[in-house]
N, C-alpha and C. Protein backbone atom coordinates (compact mmCIF):
# COMPACT_ATOMS: atom_id res chain seq x y z
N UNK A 1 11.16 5.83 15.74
CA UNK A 1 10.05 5.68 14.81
C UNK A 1 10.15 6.75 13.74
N UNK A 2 9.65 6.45 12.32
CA UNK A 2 9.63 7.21 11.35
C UNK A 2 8.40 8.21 11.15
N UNK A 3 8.27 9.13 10.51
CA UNK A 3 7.31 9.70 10.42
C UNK A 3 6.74 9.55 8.54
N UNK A 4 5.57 9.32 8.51
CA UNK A 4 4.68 9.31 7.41
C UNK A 4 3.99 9.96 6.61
N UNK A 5 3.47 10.40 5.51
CA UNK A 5 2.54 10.94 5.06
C UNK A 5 1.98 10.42 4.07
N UNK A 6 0.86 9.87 4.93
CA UNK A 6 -0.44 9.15 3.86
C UNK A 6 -1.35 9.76 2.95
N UNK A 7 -1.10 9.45 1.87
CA UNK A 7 -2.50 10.40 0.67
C UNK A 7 -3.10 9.30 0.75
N UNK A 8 -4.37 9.25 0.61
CA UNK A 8 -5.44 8.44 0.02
C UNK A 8 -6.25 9.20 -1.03
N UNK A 9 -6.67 8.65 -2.26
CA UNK A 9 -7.14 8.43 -3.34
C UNK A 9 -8.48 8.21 -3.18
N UNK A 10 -9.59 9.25 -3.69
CA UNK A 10 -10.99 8.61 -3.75
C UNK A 10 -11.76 9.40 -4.80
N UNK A 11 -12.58 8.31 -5.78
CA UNK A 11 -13.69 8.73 -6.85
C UNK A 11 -14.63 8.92 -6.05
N UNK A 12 -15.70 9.73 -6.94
CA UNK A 12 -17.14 10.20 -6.77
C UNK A 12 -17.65 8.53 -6.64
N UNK A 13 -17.67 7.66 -7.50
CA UNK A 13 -18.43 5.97 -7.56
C UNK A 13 -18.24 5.65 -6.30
N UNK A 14 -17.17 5.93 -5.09
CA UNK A 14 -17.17 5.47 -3.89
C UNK A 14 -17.88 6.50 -2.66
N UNK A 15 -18.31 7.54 -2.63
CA UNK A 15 -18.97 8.23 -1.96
C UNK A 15 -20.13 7.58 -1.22
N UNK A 16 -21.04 7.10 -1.90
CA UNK A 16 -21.98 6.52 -0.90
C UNK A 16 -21.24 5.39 0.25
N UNK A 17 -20.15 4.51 -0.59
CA UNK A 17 -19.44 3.57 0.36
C UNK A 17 -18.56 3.97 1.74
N UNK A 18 -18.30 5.43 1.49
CA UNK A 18 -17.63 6.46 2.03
C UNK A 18 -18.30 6.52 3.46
N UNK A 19 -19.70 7.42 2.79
CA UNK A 19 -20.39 7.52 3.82
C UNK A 19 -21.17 6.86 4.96
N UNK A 20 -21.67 5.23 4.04
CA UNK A 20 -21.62 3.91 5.17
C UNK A 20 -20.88 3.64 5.51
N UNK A 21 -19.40 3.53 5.53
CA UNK A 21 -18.72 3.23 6.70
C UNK A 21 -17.82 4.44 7.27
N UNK A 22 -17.70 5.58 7.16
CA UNK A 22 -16.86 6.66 7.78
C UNK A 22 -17.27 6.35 9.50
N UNK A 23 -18.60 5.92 10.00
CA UNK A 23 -18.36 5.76 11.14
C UNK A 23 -17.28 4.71 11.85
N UNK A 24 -17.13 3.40 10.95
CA UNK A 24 -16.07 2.39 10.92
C UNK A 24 -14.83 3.00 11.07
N UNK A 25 -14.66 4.00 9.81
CA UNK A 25 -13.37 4.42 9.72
C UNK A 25 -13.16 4.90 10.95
N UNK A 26 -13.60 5.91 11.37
CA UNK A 26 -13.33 7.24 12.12
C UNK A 26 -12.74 6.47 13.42
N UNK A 27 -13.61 5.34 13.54
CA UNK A 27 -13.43 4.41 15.00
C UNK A 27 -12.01 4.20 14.51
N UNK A 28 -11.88 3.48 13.67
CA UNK A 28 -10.50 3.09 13.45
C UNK A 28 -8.90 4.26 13.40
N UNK A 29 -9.29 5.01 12.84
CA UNK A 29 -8.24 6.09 12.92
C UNK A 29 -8.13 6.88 14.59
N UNK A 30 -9.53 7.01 15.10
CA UNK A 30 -9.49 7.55 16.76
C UNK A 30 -8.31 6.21 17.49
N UNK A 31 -8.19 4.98 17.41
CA UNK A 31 -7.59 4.02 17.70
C UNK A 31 -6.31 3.73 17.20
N UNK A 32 -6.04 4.37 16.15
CA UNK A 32 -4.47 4.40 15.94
C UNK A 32 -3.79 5.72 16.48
N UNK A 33 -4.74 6.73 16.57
CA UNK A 33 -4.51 7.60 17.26
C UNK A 33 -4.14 7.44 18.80
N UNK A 34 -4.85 7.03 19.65
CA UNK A 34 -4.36 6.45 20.68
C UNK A 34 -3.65 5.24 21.04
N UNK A 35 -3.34 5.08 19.95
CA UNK A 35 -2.22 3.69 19.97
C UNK A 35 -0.81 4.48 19.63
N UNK A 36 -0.98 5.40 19.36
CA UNK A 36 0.52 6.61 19.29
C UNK A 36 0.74 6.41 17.57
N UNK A 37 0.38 5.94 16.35
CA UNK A 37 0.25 5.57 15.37
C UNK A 37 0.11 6.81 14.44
N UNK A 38 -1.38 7.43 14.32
CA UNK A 38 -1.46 8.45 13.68
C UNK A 38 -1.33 10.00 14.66
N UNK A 39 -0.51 10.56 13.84
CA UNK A 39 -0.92 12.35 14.92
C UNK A 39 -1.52 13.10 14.09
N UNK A 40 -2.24 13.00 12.96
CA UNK A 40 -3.24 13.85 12.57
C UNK A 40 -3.47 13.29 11.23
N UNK A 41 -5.24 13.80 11.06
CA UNK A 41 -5.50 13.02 9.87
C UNK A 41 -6.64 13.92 9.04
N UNK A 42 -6.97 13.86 7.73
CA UNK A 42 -8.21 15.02 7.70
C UNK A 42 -8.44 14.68 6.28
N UNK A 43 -9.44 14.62 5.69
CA UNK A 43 -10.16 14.58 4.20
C UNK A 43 -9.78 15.99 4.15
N UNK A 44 -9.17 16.04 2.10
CA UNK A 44 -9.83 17.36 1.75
C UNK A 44 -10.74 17.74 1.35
N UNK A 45 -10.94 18.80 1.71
CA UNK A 45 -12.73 19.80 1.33
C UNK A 45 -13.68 19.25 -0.08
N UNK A 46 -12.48 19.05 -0.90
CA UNK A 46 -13.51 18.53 -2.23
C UNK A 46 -13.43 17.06 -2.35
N UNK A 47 -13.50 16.23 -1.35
CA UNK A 47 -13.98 14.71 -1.68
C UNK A 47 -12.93 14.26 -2.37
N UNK A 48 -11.47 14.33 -2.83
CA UNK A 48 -10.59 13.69 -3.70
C UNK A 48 -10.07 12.88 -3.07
N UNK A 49 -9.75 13.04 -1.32
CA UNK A 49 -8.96 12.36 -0.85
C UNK A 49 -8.71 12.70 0.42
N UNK A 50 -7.64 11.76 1.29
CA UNK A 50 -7.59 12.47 2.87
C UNK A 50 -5.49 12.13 2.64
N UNK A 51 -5.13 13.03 3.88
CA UNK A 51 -4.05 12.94 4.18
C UNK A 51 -3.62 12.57 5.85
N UNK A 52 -3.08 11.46 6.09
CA UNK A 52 -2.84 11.20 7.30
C UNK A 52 -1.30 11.19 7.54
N UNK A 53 -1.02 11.41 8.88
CA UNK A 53 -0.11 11.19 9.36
C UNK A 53 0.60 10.20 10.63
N UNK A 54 1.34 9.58 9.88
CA UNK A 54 1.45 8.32 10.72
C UNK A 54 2.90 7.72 11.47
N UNK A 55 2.89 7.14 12.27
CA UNK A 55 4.40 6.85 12.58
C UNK A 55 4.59 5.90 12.52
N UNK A 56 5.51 4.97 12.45
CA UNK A 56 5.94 3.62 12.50
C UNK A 56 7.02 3.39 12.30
N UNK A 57 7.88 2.09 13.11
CA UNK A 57 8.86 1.93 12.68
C UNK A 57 9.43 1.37 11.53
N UNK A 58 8.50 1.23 10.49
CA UNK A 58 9.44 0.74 8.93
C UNK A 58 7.53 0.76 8.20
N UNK A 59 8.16 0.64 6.34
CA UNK A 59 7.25 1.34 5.74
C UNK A 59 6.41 -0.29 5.61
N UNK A 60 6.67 -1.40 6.33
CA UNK A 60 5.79 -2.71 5.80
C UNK A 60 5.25 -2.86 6.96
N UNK A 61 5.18 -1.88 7.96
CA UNK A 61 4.50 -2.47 9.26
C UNK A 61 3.22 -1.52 9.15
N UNK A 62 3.69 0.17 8.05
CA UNK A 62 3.04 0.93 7.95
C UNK A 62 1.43 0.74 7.06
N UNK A 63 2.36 -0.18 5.64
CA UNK A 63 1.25 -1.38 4.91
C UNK A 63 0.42 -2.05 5.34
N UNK A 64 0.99 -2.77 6.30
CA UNK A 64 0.11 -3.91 6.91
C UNK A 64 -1.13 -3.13 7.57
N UNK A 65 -0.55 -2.13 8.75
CA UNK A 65 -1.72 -1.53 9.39
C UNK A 65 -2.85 -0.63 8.56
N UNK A 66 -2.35 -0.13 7.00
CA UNK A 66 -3.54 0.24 5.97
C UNK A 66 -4.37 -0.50 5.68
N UNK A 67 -3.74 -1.81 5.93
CA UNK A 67 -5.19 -2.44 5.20
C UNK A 67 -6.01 -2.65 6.36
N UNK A 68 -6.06 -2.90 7.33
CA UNK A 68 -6.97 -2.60 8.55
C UNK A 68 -7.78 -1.75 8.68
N UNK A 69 -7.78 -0.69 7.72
CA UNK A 69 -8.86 0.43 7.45
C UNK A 69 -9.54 0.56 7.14
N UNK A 70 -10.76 0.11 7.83
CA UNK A 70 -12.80 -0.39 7.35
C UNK A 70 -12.61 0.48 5.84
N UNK A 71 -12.29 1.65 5.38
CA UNK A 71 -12.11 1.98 4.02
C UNK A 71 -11.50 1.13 3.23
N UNK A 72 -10.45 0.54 3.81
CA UNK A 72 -9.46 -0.13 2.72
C UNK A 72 -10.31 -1.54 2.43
N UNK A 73 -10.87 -2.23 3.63
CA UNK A 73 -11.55 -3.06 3.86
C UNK A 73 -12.59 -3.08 2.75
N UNK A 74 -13.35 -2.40 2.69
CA UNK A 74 -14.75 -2.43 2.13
C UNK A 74 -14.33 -1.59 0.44
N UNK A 75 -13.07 -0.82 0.18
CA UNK A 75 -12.67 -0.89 -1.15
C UNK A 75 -13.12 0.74 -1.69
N UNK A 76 -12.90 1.49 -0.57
CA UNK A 76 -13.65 3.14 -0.41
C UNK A 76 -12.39 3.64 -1.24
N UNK A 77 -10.94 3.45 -1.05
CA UNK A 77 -9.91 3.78 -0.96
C UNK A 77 -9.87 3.69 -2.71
N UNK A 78 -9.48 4.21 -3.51
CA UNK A 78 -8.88 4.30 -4.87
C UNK A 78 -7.19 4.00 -5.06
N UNK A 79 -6.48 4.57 -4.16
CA UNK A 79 -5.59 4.10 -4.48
C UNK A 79 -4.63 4.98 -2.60
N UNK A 80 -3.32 5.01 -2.66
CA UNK A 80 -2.77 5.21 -1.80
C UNK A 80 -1.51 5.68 -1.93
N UNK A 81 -0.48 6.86 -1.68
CA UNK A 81 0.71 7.14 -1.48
C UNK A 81 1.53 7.47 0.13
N UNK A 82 2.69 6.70 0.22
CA UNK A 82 3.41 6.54 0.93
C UNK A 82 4.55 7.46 1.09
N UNK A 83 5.00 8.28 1.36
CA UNK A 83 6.30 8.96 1.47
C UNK A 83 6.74 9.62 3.41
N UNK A 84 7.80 9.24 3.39
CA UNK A 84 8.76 9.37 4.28
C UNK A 84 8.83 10.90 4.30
N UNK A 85 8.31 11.42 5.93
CA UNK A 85 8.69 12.92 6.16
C UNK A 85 8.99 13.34 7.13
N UNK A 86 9.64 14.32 7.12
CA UNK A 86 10.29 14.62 8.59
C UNK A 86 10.02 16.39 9.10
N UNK A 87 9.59 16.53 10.01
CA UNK A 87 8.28 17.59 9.93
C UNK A 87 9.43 18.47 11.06
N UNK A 88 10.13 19.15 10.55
CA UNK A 88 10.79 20.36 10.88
C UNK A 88 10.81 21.36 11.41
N UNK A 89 9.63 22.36 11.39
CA UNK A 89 9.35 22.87 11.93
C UNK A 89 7.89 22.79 12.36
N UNK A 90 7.29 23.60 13.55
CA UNK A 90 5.70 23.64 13.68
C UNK A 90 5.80 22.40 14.95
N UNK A 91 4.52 22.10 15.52
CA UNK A 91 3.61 21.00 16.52
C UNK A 91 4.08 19.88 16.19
N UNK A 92 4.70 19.30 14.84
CA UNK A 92 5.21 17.91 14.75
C UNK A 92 5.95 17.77 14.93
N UNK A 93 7.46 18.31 15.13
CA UNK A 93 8.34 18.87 15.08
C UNK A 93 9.35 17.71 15.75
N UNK A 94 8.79 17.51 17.31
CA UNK A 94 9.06 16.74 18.41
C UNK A 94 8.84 14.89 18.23
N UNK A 95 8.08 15.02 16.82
CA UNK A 95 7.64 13.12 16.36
C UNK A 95 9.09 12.94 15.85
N UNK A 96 9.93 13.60 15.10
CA UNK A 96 11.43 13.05 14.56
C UNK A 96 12.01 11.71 15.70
């Protein structure tokens, strides 16, 4: 399996949409989490965006399972970047 790093994209106009469904989300990311999918995930501090980390074996299986994301769903998401990483040193180290 490959390793991932998800940016997500978010305006101030989606904040309230944010905040009605983050309980959706959260369910959803705790569940890819235990599906062995994501190993860590976190909004940054100023509301621009979150960064996840994800595994999968190819980048269209990685697609498919984004849009499954009560955010992506309901249109919270602004936009999205994809890039291929391979986490070298540190706690991830062992996902290669």
């Amino acid at each position: 399996m490959s390793v991932y790093a998800v940016e997500y994209t978010y305006v101030a106009e989606t904040a309230a949409a944010r905040d009605q469904h983050r309980p959706e989300h959260r369910n959803w990311l705790s569940s890819q989490v235990e599906a062995g999918k994501i190993l860590v995930s976190g909004p940054y501090p100023d509301g621009s965006g979150a960064l996840i980390i994800f595994r999968a074996e190819t980048i269209e299986e990685l697609e498919d399972l984004l849009t499954q994301d009560p955010f992506a769903i309901q249109g919270c998401i602004t936009g999205h970047q994809i890039k291929a990483w391979n986490p070298i040193i540190g706690l991830l180290k062992e996902y290669l």
